[in-house]
PDB file of N, CA and C in Angstrom:
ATOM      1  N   UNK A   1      -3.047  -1.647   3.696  1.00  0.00           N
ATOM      2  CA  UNK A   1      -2.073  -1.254   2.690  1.00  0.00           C
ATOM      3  C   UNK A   1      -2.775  -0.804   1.416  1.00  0.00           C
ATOM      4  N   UNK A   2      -3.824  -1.400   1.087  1.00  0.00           N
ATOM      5  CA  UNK A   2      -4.197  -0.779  -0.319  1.00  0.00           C
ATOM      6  C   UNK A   2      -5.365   0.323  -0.277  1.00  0.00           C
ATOM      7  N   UNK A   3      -5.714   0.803   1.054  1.00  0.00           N
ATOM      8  CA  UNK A   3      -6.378   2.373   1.520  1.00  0.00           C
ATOM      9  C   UNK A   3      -5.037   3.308   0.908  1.00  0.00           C
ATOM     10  N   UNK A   4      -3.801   2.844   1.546  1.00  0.00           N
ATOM     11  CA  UNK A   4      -2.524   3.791   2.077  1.00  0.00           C
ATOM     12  C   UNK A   4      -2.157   3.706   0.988  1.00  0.00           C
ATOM     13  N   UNK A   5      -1.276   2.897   0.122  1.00  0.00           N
ATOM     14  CA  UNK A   5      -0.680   3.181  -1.281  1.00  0.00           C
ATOM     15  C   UNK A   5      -1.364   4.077  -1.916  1.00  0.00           C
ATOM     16  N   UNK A   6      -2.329   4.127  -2.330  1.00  0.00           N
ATOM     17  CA  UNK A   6      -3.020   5.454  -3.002  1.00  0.00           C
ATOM     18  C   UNK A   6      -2.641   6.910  -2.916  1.00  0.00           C
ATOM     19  N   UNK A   7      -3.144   7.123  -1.452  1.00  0.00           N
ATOM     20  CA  UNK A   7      -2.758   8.285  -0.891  1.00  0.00           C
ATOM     21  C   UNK A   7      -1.113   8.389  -0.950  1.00  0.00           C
ATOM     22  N   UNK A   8      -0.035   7.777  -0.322  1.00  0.00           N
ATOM     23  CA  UNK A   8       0.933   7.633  -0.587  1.00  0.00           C
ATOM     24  C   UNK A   8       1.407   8.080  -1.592  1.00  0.00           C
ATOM     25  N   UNK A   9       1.248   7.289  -2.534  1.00  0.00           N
ATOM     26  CA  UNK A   9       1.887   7.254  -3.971  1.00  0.00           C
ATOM     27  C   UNK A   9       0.583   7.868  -5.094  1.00  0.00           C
ATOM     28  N   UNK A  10       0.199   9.237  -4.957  1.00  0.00           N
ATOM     29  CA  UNK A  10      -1.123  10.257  -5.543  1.00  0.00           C
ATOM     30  C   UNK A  10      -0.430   9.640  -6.995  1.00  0.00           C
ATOM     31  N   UNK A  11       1.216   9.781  -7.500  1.00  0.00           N
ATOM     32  CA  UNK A  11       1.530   9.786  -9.252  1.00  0.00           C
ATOM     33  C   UNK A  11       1.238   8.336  -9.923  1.00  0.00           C
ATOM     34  N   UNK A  12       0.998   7.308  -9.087  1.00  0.00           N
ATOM     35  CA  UNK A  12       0.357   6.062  -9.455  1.00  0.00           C
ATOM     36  C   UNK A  12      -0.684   5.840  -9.382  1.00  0.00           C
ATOM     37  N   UNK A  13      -1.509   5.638 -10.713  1.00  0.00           N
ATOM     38  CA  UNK A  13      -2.598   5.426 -11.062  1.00  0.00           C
ATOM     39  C   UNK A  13      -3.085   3.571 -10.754  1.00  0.00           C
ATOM     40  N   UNK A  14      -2.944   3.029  -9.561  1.00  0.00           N
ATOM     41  CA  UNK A  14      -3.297   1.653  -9.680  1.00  0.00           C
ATOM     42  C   UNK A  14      -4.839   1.401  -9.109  1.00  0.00           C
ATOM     43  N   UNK A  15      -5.014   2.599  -8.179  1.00  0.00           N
ATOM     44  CA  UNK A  15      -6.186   2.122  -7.503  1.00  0.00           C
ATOM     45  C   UNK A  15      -5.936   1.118  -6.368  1.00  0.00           C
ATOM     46  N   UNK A  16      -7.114   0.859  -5.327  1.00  0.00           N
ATOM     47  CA  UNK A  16      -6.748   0.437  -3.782  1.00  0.00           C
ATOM     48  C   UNK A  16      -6.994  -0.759  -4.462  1.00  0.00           C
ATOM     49  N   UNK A  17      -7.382  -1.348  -5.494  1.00  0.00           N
ATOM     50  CA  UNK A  17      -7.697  -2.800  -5.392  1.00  0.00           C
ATOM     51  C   UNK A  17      -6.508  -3.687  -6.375  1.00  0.00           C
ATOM     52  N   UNK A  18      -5.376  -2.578  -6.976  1.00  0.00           N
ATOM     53  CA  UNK A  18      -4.739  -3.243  -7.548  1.00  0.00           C
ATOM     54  C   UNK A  18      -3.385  -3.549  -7.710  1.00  0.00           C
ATOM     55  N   UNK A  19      -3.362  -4.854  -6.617  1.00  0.00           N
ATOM     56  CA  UNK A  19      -1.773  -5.413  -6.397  1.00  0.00           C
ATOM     57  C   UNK A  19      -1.300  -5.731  -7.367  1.00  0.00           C
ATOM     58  N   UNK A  20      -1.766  -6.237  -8.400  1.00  0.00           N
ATOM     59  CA  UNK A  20      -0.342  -6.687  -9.368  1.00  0.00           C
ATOM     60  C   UNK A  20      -0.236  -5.185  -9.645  1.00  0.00           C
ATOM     61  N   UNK A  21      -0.415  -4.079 -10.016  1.00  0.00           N
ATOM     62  CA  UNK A  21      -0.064  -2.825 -10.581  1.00  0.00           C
ATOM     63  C   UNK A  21       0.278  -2.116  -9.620  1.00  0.00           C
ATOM     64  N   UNK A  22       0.268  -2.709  -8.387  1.00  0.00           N
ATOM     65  CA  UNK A  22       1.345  -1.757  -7.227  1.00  0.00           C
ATOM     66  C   UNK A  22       2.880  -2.669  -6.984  1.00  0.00           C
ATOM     67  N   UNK A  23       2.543  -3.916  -7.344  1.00  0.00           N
ATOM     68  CA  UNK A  23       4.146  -4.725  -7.310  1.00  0.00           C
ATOM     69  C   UNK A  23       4.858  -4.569  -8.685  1.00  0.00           C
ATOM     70  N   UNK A  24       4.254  -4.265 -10.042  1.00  0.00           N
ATOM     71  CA  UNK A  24       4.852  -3.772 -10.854  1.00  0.00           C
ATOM     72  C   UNK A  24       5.432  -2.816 -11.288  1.00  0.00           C
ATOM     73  N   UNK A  25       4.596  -1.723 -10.430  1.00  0.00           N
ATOM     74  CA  UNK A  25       5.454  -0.457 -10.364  1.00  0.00           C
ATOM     75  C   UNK A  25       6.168  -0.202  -9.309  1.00  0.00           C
ATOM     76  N   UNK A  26       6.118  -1.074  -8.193  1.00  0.00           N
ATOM     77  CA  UNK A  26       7.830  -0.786  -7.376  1.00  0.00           C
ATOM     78  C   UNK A  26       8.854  -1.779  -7.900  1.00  0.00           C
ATOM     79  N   UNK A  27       8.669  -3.201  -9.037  1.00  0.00           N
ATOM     80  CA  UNK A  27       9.345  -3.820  -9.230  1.00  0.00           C
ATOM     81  C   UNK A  27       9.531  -5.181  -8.721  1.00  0.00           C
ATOM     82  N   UNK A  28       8.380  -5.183  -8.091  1.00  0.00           N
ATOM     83  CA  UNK A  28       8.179  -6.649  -6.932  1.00  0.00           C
ATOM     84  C   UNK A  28       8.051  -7.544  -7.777  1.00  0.00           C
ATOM     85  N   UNK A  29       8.904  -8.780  -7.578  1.00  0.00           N
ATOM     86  CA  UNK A  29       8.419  -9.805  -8.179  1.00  0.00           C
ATOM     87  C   UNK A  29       7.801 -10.945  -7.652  1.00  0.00           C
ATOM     88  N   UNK A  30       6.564 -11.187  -7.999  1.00  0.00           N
ATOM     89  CA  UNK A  30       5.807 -12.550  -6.867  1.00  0.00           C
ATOM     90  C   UNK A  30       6.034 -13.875  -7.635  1.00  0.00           C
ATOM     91  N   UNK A  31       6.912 -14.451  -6.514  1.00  0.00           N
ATOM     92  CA  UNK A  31       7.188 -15.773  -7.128  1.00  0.00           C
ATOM     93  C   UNK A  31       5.980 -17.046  -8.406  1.00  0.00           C
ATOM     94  N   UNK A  32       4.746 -16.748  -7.589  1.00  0.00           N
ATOM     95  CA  UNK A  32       3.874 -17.233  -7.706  1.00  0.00           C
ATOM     96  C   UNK A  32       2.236 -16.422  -7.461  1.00  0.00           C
ATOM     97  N   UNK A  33       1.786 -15.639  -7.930  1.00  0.00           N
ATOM     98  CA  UNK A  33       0.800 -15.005  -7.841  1.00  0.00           C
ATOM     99  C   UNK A  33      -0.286 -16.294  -7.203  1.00  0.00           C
ATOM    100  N   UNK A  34      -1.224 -15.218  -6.303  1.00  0.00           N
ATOM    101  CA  UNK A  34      -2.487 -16.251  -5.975  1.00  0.00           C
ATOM    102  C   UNK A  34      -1.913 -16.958  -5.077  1.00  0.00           C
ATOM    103  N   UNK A  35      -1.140 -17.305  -4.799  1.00  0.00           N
ATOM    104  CA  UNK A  35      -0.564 -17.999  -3.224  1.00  0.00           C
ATOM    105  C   UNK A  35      -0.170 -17.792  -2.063  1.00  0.00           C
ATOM    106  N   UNK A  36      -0.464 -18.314  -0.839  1.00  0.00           N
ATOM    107  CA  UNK A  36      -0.534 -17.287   0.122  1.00  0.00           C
ATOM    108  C   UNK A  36       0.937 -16.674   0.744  1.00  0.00           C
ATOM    109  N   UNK A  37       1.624 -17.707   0.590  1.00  0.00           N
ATOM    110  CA  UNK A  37       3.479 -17.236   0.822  1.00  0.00           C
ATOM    111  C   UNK A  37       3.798 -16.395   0.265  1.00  0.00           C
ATOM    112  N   UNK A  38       3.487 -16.668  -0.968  1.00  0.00           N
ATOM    113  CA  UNK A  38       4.193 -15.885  -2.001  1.00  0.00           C
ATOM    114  C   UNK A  38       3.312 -14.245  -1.862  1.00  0.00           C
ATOM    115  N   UNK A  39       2.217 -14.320  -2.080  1.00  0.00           N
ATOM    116  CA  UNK A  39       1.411 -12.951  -1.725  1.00  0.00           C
ATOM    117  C   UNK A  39       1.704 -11.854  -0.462  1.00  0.00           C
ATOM    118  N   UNK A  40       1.902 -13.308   0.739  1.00  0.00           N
ATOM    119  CA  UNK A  40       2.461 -12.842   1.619  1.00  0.00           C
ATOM    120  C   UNK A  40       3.563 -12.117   1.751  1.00  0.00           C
ATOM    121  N   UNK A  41       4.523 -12.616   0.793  1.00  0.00           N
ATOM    122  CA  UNK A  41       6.106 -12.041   1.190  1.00  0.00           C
ATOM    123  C   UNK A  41       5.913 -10.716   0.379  1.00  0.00           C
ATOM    124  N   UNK A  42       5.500 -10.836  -0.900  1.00  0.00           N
ATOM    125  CA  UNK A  42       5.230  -9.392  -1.988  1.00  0.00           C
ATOM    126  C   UNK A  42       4.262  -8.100  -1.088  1.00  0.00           C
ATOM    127  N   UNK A  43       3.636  -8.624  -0.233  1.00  0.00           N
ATOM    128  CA  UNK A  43       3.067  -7.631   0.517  1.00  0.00           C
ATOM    129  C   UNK A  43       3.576  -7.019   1.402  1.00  0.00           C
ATOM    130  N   UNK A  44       4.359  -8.068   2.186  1.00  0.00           N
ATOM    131  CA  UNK A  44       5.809  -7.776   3.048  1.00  0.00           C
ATOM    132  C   UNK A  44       6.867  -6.693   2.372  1.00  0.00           C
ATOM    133  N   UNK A  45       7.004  -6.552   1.215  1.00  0.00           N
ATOM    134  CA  UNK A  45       8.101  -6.040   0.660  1.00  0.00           C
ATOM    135  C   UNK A  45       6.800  -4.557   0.190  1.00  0.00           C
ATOM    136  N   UNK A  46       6.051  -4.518  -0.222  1.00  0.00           N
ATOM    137  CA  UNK A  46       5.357  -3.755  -0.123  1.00  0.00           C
ATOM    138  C   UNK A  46       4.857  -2.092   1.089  1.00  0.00           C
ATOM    139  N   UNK A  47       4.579  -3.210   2.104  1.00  0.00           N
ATOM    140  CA  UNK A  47       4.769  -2.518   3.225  1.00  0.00           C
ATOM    141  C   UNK A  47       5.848  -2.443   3.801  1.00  0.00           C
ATOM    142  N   UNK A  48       6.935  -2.449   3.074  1.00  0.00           N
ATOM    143  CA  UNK A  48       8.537  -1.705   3.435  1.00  0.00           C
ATOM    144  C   UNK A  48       8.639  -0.637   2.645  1.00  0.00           C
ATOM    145  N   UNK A  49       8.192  -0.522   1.529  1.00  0.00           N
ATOM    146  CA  UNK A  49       8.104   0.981   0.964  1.00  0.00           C
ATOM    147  C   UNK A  49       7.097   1.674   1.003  1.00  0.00           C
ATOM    148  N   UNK A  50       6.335   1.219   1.735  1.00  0.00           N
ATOM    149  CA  UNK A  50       5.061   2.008   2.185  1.00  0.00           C
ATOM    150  C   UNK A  50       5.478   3.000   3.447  1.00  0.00           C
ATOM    151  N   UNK A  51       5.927   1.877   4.188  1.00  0.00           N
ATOM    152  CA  UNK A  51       6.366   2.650   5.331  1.00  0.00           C
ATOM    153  C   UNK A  51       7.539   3.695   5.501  1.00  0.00           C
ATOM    154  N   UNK A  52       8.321   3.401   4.669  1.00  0.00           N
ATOM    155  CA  UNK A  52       9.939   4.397   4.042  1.00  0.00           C
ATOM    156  C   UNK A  52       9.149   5.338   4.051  1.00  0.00           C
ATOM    157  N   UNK A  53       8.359   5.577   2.800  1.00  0.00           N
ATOM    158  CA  UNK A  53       7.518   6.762   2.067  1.00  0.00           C
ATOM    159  C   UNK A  53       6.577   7.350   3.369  1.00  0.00           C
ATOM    160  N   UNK A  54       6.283   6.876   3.860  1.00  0.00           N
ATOM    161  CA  UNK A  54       4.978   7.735   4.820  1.00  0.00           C
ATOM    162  C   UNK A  54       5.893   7.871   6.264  1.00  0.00           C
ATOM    163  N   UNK A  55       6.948   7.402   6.553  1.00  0.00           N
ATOM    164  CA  UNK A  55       8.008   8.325   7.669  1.00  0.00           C
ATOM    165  C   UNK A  55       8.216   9.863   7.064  1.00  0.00           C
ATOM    166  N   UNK A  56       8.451   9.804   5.751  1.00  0.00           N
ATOM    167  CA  UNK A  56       8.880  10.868   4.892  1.00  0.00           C
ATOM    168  C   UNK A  56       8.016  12.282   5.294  1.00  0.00           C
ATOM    169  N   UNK A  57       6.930  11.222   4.899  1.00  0.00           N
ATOM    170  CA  UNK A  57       5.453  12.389   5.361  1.00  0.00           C
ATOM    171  C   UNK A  57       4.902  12.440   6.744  1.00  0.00           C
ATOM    172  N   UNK A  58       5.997  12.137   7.388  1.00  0.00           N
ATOM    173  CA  UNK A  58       5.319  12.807   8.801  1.00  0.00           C
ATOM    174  C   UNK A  58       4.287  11.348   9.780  1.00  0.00           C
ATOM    175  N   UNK A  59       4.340  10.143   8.863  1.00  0.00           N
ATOM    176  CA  UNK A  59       3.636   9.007   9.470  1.00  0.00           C
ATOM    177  C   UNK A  59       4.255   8.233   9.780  1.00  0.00           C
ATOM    178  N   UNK A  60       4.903   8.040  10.754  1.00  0.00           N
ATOM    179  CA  UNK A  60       5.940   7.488  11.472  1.00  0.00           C
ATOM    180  C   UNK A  60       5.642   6.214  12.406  1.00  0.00           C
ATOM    181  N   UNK A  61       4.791   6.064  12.675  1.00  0.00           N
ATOM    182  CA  UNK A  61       3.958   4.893  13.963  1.00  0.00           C
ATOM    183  C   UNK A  61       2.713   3.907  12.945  1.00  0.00           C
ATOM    184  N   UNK A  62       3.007   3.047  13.601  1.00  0.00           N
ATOM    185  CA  UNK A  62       1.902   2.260  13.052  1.00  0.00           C
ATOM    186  C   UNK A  62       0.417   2.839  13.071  1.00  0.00           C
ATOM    187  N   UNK A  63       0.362   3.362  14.473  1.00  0.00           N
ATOM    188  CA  UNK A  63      -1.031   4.296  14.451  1.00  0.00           C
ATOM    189  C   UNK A  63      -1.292   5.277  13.372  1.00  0.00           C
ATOM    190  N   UNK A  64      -0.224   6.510  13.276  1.00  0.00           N
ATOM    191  CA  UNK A  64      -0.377   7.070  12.289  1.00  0.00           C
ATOM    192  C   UNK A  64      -1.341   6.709  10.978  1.00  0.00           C
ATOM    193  N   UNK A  65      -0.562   5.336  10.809  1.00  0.00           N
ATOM    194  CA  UNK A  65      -0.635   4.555   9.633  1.00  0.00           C
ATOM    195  C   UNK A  65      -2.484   4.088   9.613  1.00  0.00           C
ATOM    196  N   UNK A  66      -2.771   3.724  10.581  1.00  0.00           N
ATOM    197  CA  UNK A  66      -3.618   3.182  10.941  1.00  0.00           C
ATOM    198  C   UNK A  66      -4.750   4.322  10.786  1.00  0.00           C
ATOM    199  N   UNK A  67      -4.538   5.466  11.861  1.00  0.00           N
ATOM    200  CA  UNK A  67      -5.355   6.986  10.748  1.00  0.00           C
ATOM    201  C   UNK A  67      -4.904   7.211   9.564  1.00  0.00           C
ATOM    202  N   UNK A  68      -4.078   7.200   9.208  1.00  0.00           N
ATOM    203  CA  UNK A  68      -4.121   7.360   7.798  1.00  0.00           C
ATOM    204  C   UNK A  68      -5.488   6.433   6.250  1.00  0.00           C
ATOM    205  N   UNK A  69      -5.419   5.427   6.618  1.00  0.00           N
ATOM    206  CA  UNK A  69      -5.819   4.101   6.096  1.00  0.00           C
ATOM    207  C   UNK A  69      -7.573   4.407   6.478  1.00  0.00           C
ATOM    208  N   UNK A  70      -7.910   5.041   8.097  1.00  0.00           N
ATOM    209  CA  UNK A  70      -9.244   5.151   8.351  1.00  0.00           C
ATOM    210  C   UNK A  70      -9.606   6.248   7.427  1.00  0.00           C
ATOM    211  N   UNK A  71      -9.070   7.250   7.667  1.00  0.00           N
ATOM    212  CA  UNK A  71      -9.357   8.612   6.795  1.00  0.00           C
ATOM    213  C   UNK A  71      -9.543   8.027   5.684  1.00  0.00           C
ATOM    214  N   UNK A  72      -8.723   7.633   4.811  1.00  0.00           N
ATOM    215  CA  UNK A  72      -9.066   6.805   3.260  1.00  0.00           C
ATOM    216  C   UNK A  72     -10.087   6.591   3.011  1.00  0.00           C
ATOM    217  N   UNK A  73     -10.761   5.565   4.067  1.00  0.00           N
ATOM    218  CA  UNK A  73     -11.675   4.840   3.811  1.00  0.00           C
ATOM    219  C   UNK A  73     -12.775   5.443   4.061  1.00  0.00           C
ATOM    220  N   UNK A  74     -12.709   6.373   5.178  1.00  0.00           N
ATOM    221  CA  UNK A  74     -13.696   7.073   5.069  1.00  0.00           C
ATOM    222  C   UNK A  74     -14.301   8.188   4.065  1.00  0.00           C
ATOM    223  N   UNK A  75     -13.146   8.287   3.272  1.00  0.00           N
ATOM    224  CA  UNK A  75     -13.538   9.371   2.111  1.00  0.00           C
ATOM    225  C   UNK A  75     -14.020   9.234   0.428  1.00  0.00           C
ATOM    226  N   UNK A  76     -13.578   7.636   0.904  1.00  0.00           N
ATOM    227  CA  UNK A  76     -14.443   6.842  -0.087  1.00  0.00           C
ATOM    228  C   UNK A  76     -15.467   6.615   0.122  1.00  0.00           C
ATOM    229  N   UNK A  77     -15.723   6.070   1.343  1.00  0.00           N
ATOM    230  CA  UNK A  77     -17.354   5.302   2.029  1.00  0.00           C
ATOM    231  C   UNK A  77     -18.053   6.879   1.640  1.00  0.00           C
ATOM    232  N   UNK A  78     -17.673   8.430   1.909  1.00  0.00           N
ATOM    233  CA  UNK A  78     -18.321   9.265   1.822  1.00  0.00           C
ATOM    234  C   UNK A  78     -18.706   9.759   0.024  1.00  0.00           C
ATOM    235  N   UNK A  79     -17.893   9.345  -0.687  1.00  0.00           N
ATOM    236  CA  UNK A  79     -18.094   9.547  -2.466  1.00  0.00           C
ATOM    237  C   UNK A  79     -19.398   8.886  -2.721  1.00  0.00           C
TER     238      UNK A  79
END
């Protein structure tokens, strides 16, 4: 998920490493930051608008998703 939000969402400036600034800008609220339920469920709700948004674009399957996320990473590992 935090390869894919990036690409996803190009008009948000949070960067792959930054969950509180990807749950603040969809509005997520984590009960409890730093805990694993709670992280858990905000990520859960996360990857529900991840996935909305990238059906949109043509990424429809988990695989998709899954190239999508490799490509990412690979174009960083290549910078």
């Amino acid at each position: 998920l935090a390869w894919i939000l990036p690409d996803l969402f190009r008009e948000v400036d949070a960067g792959p490493e930054r969950l509180d600034a990807w749950l603040e800008h969809f509005g997520i609220d984590s009960i409890k930051r730093h805990d694993a339920l709670s992280d858990a469920f905000a990520t859960a709700q996360l990857l529900q608008i991840a996935m909305a948004h990238a059906a949109s674009r043509g990424f429809d399957t988990p695989a998709s998703l899954r190239e999508l996320e490799k490509a990412r990473r690979h174009m960083r590992q290549s910078a």
